[in-house]
Protein backbone atom coordinates (compact mmCIF):
# COMPACT_ATOMS: atom_id res chain seq x y z
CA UNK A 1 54.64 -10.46 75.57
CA UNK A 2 54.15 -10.81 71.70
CA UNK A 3 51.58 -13.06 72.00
CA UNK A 4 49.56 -10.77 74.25
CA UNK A 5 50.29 -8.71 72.32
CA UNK A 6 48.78 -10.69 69.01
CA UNK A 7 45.67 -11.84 71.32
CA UNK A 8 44.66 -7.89 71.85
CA UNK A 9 44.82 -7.28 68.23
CA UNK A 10 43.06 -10.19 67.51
CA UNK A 11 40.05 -9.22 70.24
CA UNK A 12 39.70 -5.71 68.51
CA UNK A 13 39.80 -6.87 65.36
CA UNK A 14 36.94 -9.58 66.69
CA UNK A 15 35.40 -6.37 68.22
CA UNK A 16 35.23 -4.33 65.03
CA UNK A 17 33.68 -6.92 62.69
CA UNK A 18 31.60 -7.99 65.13
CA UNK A 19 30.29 -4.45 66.13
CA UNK A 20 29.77 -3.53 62.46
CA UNK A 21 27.66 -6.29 61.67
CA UNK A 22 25.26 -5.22 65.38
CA UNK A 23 25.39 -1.45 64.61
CA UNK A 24 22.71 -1.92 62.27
CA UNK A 25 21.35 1.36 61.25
CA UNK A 26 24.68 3.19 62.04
CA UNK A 27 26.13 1.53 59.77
CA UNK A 28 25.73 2.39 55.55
CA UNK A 29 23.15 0.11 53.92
CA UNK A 30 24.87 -1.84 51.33
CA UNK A 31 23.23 -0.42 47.67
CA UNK A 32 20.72 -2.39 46.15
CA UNK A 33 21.47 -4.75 43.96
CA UNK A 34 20.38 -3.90 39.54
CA UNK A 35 17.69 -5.74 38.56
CA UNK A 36 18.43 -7.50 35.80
CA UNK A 37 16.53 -6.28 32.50
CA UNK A 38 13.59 -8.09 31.13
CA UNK A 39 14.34 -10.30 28.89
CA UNK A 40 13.77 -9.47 25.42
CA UNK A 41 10.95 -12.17 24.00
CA UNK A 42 11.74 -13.83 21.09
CA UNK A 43 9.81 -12.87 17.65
CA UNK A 44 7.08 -15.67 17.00
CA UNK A 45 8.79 -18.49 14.36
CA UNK A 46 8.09 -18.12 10.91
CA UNK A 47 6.04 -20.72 9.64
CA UNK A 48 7.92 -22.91 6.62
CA UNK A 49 5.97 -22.63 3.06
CA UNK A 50 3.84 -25.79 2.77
CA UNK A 51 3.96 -26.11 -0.05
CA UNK A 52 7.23 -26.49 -2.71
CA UNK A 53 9.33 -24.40 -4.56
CA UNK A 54 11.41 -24.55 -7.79
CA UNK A 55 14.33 -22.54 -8.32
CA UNK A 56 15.52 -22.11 -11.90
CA UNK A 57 17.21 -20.14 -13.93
CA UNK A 58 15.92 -17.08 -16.69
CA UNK A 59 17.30 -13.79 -18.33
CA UNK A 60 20.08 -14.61 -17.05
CA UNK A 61 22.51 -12.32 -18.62
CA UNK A 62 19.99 -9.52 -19.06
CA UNK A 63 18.43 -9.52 -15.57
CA UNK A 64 21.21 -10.95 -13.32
CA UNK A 65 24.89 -10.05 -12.47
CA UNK A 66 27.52 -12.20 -13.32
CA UNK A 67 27.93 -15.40 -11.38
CA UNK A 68 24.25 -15.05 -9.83
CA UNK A 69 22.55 -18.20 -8.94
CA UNK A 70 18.92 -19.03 -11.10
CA UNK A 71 16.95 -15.99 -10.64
CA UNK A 72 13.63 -17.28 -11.62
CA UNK A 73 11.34 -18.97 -8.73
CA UNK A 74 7.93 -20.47 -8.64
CA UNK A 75 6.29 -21.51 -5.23
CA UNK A 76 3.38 -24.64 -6.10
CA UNK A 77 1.08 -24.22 -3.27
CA UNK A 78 0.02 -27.31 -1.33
CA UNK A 79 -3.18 -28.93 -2.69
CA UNK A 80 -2.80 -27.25 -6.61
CA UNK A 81 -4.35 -30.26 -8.66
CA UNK A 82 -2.00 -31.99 -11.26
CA UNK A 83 -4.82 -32.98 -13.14
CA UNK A 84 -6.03 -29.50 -13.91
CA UNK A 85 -4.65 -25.64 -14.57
CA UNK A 86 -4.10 -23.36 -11.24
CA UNK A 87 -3.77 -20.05 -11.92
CA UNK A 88 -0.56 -17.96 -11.07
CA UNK A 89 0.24 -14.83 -9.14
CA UNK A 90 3.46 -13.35 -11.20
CA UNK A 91 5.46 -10.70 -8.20
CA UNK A 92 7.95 -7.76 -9.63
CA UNK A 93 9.75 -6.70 -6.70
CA UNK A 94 11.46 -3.60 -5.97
CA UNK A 95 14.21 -1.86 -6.27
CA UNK A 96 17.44 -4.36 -5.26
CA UNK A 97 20.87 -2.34 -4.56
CA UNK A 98 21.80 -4.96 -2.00
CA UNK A 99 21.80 -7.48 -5.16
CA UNK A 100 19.18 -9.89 -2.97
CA UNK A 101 18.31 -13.35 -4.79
CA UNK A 102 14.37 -13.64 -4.62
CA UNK A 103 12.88 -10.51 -2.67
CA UNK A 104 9.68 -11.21 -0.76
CA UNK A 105 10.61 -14.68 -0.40
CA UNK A 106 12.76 -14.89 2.97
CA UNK A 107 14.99 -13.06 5.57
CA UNK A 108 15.76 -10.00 5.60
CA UNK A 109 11.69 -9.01 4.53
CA UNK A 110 8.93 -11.19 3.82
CA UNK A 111 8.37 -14.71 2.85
CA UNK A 112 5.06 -14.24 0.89
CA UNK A 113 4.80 -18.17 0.55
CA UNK A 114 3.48 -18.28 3.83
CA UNK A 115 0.93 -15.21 3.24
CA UNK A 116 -0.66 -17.42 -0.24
CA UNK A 117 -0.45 -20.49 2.31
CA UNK A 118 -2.28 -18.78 4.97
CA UNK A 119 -4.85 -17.69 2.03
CA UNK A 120 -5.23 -21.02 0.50
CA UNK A 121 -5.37 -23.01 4.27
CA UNK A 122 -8.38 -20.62 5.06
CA UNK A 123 -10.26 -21.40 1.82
CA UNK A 124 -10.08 -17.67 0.93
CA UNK A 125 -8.33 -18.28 -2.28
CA UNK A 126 -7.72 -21.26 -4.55
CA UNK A 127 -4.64 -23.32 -4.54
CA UNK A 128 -2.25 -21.56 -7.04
CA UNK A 129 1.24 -20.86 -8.47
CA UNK A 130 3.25 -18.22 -7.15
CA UNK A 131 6.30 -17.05 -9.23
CA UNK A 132 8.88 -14.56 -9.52
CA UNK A 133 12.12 -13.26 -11.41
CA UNK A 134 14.77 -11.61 -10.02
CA UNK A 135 16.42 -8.61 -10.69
CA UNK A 136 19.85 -7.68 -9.98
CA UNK A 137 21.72 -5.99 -12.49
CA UNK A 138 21.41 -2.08 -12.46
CA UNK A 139 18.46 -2.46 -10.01
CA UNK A 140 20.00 0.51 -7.65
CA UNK A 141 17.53 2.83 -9.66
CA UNK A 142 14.01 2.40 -9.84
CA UNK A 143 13.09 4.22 -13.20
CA UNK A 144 15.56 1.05 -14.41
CA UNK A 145 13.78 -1.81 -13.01
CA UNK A 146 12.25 -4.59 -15.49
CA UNK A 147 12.90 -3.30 -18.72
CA UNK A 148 11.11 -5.07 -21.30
CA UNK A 149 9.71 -7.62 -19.62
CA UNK A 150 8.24 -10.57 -21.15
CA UNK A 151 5.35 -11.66 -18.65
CA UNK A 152 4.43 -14.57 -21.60
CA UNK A 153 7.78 -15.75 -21.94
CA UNK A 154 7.94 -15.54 -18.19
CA UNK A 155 5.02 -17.80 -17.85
CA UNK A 156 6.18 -20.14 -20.04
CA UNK A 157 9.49 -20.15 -18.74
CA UNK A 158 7.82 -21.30 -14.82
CA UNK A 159 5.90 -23.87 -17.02
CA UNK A 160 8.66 -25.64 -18.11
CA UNK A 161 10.47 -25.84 -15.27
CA UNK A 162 7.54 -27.00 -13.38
CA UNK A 163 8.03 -29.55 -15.81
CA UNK A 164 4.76 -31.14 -16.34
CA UNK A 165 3.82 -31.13 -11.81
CA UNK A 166 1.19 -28.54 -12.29
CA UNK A 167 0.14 -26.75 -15.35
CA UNK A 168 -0.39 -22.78 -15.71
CA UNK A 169 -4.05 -21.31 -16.21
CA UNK A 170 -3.13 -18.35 -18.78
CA UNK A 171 -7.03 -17.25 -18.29
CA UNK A 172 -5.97 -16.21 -14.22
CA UNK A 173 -2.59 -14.69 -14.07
CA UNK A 174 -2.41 -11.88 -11.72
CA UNK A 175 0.71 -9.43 -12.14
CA UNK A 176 1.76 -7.95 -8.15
CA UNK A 177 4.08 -5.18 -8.51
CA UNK A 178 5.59 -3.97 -5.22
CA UNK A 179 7.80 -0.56 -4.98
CA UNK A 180 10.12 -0.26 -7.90
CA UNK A 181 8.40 -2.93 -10.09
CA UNK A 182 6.24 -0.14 -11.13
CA UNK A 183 8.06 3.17 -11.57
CA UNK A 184 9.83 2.18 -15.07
CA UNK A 185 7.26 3.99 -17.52
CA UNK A 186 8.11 1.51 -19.86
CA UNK A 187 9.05 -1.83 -18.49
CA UNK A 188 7.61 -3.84 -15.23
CA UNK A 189 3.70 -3.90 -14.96
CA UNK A 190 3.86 -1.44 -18.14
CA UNK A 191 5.49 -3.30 -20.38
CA UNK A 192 3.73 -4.16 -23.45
CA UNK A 193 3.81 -7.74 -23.16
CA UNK A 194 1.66 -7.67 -19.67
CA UNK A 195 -1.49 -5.58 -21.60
CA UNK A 196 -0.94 -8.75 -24.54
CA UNK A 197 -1.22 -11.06 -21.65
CA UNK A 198 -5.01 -9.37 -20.48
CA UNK A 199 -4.14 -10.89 -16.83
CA UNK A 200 -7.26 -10.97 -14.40
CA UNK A 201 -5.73 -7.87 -12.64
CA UNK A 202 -2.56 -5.68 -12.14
CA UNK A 203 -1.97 -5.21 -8.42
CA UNK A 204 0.31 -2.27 -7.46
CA UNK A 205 1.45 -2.42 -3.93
CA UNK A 206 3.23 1.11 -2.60
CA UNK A 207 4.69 2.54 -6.27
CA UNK A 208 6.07 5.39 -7.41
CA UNK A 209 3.61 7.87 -8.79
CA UNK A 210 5.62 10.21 -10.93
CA UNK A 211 4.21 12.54 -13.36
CA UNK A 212 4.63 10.40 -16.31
CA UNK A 213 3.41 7.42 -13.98
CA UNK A 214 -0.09 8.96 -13.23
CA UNK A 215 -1.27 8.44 -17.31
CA UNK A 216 0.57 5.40 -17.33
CA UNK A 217 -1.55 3.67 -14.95
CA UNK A 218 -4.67 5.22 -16.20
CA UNK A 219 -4.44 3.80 -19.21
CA UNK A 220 -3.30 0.50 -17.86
CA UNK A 221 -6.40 0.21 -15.87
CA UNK A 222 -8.81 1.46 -18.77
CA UNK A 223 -7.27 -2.52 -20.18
CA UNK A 224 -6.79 -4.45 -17.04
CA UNK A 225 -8.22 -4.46 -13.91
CA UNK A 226 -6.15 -2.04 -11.65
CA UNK A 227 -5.73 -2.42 -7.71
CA UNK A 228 -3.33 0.26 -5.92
CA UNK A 229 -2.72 0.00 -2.42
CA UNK A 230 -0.54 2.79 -0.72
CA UNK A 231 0.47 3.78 3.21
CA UNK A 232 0.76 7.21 3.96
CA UNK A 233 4.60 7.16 5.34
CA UNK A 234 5.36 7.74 1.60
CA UNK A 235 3.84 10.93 0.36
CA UNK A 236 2.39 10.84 -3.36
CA UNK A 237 0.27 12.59 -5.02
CA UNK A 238 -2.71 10.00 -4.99
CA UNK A 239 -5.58 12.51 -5.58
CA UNK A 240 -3.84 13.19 -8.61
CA UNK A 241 -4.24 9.27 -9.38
CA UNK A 242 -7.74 9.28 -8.02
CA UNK A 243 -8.36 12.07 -10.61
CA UNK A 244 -6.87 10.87 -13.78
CA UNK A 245 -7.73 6.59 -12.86
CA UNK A 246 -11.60 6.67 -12.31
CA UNK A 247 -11.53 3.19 -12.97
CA UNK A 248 -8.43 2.57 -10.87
CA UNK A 249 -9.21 0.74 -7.12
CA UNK A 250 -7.23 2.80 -5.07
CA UNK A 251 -6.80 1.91 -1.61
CA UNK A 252 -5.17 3.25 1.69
CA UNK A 253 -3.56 0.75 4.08
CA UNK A 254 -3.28 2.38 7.88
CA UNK A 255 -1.88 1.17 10.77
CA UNK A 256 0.91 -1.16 9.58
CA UNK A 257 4.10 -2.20 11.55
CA UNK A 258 6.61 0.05 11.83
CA UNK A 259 9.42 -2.03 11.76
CA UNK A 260 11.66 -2.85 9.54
CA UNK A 261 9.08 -0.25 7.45
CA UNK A 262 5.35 0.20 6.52
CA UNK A 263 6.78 0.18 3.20
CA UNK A 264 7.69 -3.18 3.66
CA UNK A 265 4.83 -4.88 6.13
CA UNK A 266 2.17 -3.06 3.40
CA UNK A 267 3.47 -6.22 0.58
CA UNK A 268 1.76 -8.95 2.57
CA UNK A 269 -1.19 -7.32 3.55
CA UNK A 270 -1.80 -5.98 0.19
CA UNK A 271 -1.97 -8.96 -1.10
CA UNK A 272 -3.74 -10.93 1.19
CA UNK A 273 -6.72 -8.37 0.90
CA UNK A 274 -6.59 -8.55 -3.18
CA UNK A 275 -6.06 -11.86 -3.93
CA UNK A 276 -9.26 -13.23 -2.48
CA UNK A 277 -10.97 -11.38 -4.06
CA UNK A 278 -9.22 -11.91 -7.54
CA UNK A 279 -8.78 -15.78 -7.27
CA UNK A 280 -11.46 -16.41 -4.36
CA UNK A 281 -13.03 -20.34 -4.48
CA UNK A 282 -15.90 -20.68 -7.00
């Protein structure tokens, strides 16, 4: 009796699967299954620099916070003749509250090694010496940044510890200011020592343009050839520039990617439009 019992319960059960699965469209379709999400694509490698790069150290105490690493840089690209002077590109960067070792030369922002290297590898510039200080100390504010800089001393400071590879061309030194390396009236790109120095031109990528700024930079460019380059996501008065600078080269730069800022992505494109035609091949 109790296994007739277990047989019938066994048959219905049979029954019930069995009819589910033939019912078909009287039964609930099962939901479809997610897609899966496109996969995001990787961001295209970063080329390495070509060429090579010498870290030491300089203003030290004034410039750094205590225990920084060497603060000064300078990038030799590849095919800069030993035999002979290559000029030098001199960058101020911008304000540094994060306390970053080298801006513009690696993660998080630019590596502007590779945008000289792209420059030199197309034949639109000469083969040259890229160099840079760091600032660290107090660099939260940008009326602060650079105070009293020395470009000479700088210059001969990258000389030495180049130490005899390559040898600095004093007649084509170009000073690149980005952001906060020119909104100190008196220090950065208007420091005295950078007017001594009559560089082939002062390059200001996406400054400040205070009130007190404006004359600044007028009479900076009535000395030196001037080149500002600006992006309209930062709202300055630049007619008032245009106005007071008729000698300045003022430039817009449109369309630049958004991410992480257009005040970031203008520093490389800035200075692969002026430098070619600063240090272009003879």
């Amino acid at each position: 009796m109790r296994r007739s019992a277990l047989a019938c319960l066994l048959a219905l059960a049979t029954l019930a699967v069995g009819g589910g699965a033939r019912a078909g469209n009287d039964a609930p379709a099962a939901p479809a299954p997610t897609p899966l999400p496109a996969p995001t694509p990787l961001p295209a490698p970063v080329p390495a620099p070509l060429g090579t790069t010498t870290v030491f150290p300089y203003e030290q105490q004034r410039l750094l916070t205590p225990g920084s690493p060497s603060g000064g840089l300078a990038y030799v690209t590849l095919g800069a003749p030993h035999d002979t002077s290559v000029p030098v590109v001199v960058f101020l960067h911008g304000m540094n509250a994060f306390g970053q070792m080298h801006m513009g030369f690696g993660a998080p922002f630019t590596d502007l090694r590779t945008t000289v290297d792209a420059l030199v590898g197309a034949g639109r510039v000469v083969p040259l010496v890229l160099a840079a200080p760091t600032h660290t100390r107090s660099a939260y504010a940008a009326r602060r940044m650079w105070p009293d800089f020395d470009l000479n001393d700088f210059l001969d400071a990258t000389e030495a510890a180049l130490g005899g590879s390559v040898h600095l061309d004093r007649t084509r030194v170009v000073v690149v200011a980005h952001s906060g390396g020119a909104c100190n009236p008196t220090g950065g790109i208007f420091s005295p020592s950078v007017r001594k120095a009559s560089p082939l031109a002062v390059v200001a990528i996406d400054t400040c343009l205070y009130d007190d700024l404006i004359p600044e930079l007028a009479s900076l460019a009535a000395a030196v050839p001037l080149r500002f380059y600006w992006q309209p996501a930062w709202s300055r008065p630049v007619d008032a520039l245009k106005d007071a600078c008729a000698s300045c080269a003022i430039e817009e730069i449109g369309d630049l990617p958004q991410k992480p800022s257009p005040h970031l992505t203008i520093l490389p494109e800035a200075l692969a439009r002026a430098l070619p035609d600063v240090l272009a091949l003879p």
